[in-house]
C-alpha atoms as a PDB file:
ATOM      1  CA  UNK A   1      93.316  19.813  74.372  1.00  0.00           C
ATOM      2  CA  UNK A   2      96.587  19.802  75.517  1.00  0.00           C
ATOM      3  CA  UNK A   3      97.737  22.199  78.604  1.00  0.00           C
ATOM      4  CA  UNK A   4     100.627  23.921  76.295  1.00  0.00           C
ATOM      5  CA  UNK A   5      98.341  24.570  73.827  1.00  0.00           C
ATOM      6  CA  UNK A   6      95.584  25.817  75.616  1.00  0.00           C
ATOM      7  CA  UNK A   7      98.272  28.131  77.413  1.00  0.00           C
ATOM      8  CA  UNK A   8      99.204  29.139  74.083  1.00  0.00           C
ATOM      9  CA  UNK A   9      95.992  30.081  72.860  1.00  0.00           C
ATOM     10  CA  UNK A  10      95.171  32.194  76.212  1.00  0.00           C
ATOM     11  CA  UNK A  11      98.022  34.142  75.491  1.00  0.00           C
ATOM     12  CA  UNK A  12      97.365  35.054  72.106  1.00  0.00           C
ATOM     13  CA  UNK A  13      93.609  35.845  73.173  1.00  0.00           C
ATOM     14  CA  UNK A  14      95.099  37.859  76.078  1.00  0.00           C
ATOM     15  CA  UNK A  15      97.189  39.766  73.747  1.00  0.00           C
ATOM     16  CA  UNK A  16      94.679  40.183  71.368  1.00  0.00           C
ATOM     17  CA  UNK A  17      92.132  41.567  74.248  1.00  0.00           C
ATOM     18  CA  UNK A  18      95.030  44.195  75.122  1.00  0.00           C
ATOM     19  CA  UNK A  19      95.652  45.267  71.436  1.00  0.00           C
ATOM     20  CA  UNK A  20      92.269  45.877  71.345  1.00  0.00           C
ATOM     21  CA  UNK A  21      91.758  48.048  74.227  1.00  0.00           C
ATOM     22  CA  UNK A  22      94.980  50.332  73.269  1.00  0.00           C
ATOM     23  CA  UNK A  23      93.896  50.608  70.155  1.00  0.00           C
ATOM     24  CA  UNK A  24      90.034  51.546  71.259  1.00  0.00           C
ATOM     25  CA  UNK A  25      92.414  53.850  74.055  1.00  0.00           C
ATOM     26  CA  UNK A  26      94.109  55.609  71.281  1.00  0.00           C
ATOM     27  CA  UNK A  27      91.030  56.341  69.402  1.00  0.00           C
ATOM     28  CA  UNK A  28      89.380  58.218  72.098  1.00  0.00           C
ATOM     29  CA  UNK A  29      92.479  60.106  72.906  1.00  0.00           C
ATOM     30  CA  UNK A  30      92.429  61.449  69.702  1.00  0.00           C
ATOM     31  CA  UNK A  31      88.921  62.238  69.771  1.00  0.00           C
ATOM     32  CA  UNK A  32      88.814  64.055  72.624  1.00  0.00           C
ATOM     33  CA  UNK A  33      92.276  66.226  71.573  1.00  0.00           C
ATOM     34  CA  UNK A  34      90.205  67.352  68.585  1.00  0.00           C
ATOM     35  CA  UNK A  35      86.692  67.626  70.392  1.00  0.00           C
ATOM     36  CA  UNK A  36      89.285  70.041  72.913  1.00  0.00           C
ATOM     37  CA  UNK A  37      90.611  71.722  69.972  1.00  0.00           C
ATOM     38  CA  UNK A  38      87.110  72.404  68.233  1.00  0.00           C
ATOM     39  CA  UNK A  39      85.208  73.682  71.564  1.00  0.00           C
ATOM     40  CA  UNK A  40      84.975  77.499  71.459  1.00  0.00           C
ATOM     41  CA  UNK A  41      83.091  80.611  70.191  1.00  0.00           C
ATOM     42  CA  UNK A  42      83.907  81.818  66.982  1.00  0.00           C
ATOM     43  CA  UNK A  43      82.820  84.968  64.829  1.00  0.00           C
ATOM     44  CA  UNK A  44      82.952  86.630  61.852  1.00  0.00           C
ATOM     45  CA  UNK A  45      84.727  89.588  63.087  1.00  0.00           C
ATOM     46  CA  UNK A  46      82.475  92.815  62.498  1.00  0.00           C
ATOM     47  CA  UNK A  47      81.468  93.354  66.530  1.00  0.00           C
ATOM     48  CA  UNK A  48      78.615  95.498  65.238  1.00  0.00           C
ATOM     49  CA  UNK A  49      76.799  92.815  63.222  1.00  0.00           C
ATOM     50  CA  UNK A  50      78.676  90.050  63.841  1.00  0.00           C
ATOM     51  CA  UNK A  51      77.733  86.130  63.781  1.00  0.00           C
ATOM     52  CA  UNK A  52      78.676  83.348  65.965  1.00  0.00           C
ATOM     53  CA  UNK A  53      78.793  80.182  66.208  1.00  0.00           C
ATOM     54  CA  UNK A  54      79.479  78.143  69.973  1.00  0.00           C
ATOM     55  CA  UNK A  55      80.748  74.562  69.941  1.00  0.00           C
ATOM     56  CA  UNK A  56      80.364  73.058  73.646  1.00  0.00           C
ATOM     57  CA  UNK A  57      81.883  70.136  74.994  1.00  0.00           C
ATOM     58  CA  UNK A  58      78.878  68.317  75.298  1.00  0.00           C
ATOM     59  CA  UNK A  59      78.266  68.558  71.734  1.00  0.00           C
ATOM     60  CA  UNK A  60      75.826  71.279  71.429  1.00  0.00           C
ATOM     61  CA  UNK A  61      76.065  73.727  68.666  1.00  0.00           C
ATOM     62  CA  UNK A  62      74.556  77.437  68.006  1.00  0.00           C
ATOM     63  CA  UNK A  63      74.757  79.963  64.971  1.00  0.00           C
ATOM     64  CA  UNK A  64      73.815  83.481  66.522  1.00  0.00           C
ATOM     65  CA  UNK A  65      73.763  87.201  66.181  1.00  0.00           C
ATOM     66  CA  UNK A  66      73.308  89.365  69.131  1.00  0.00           C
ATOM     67  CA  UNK A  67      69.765  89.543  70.579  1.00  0.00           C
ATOM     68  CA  UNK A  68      69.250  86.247  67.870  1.00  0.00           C
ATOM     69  CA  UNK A  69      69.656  82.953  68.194  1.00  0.00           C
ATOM     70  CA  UNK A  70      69.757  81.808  64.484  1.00  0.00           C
ATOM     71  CA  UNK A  71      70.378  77.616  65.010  1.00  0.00           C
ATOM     72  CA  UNK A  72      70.541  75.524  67.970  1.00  0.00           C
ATOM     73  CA  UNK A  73      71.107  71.894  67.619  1.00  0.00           C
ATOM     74  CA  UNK A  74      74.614  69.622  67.603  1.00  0.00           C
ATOM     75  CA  UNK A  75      77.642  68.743  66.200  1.00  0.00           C
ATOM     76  CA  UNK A  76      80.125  66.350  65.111  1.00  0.00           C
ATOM     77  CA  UNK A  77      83.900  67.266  64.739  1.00  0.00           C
ATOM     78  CA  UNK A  78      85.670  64.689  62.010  1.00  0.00           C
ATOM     79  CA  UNK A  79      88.884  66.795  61.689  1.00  0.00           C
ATOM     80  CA  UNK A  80      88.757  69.342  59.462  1.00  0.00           C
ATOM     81  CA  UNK A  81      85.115  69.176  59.018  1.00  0.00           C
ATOM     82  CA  UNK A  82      82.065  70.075  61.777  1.00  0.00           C
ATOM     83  CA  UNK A  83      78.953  68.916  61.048  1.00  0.00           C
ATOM     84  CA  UNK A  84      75.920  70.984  62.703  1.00  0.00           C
ATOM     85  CA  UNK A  85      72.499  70.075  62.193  1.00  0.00           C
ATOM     86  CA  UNK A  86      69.273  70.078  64.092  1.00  0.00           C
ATOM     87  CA  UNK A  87      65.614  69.306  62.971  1.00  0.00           C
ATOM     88  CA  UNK A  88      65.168  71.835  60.403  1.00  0.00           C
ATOM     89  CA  UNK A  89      69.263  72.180  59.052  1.00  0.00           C
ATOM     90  CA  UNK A  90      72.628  70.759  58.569  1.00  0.00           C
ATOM     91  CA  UNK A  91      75.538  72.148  57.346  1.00  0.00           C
ATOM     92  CA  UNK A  92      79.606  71.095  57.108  1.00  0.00           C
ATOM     93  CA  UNK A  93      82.122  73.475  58.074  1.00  0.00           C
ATOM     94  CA  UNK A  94      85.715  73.583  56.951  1.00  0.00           C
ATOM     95  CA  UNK A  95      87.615  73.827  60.237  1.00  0.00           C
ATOM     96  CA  UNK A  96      91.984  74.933  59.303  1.00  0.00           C
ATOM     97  CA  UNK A  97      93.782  75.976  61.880  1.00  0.00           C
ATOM     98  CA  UNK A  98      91.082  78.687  64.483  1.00  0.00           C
ATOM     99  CA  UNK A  99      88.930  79.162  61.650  1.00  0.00           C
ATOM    100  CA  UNK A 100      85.692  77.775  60.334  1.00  0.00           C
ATOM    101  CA  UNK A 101      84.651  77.950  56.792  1.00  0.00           C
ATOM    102  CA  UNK A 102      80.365  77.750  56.402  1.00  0.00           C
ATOM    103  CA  UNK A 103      78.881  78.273  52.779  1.00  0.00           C
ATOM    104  CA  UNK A 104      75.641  80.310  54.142  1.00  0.00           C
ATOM    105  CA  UNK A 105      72.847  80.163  51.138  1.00  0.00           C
ATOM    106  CA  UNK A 106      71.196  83.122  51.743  1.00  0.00           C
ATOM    107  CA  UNK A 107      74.203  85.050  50.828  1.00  0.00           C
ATOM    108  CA  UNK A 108      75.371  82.871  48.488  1.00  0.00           C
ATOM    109  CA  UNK A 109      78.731  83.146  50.512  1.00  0.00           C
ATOM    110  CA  UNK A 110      81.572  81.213  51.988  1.00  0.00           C
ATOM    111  CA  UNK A 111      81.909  83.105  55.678  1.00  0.00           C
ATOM    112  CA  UNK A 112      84.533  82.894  57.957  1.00  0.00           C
ATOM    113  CA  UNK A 113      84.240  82.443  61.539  1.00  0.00           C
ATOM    114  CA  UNK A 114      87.432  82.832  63.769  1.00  0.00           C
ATOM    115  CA  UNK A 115      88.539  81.379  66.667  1.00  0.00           C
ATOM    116  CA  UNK A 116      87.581  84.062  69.682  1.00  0.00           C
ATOM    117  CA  UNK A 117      87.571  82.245  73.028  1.00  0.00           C
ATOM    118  CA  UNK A 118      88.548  78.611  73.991  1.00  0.00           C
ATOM    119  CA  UNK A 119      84.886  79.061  76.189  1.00  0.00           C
ATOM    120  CA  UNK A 120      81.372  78.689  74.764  1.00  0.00           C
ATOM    121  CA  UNK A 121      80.469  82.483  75.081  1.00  0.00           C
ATOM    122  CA  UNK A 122      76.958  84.088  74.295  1.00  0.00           C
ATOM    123  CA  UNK A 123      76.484  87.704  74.072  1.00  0.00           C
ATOM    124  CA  UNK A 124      72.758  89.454  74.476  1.00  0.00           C
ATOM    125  CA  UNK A 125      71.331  86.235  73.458  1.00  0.00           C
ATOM    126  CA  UNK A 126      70.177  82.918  75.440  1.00  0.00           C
ATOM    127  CA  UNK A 127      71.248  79.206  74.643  1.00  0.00           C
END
């Protein structure tokens, strides 16, 4: 093999290797913005007998109601739709805008959960 054109294919493998990493870069940029975006508490808005559900940035996920933790398990964020699941469950979420959108069977209802606190918050109830 010639020296030119093993210096030739070097630097397309060098600037193949550096598109690659940008590219892998970018990727996990973006996943972290929305993983940012998504972490929070948010509830359905009736204080008295209201429900929440905690995202956490290490990918933990809970559905409560004061003094009763409903669901524990995790979650995956895939831009406008969180996936939480455990053992026993799973269920997809609409997320638009602070607000997430979970069809609950036993009230044959879509509820909505909004956006209270940028902090995983639990109130009279233990992760």
């Amino acid at each position: 093999m010639e020296k030119s054109t093993f210096i030739t294919l070097s630097a397309v493998g060098l600037t193949l290797f550096v598109v690659i990493i940008g590219t892998l870069g970018i990727k996990l940029q973006d996943r972290d913005r929305i993983t940012e975006k998504t972490v929070g508490t948010y509830a359905t808005g009736n204080f008295s007998d209201s429900k929440y559900i905690v995202l956490d940035m290490e990918g933990k996920a809970y559905h409560y109601k004061q003094y009763d933790m409903m669901f524990k398990g995790t979650y995956e964020d895939l831009e406008d739709t969180v996936y939480i699941e455990n053992e026993e469950e799973k269920h997809a979420l609409v997320h638009v805008d602070q607000k997430l959108y979970m069809y609950e069977e036993g009230d044959d209802e879509v509820i909505c959960y909004e956006k209270i606190t940028d902090t995983p918050t639990f109130m009279n109830v233990n992760p």
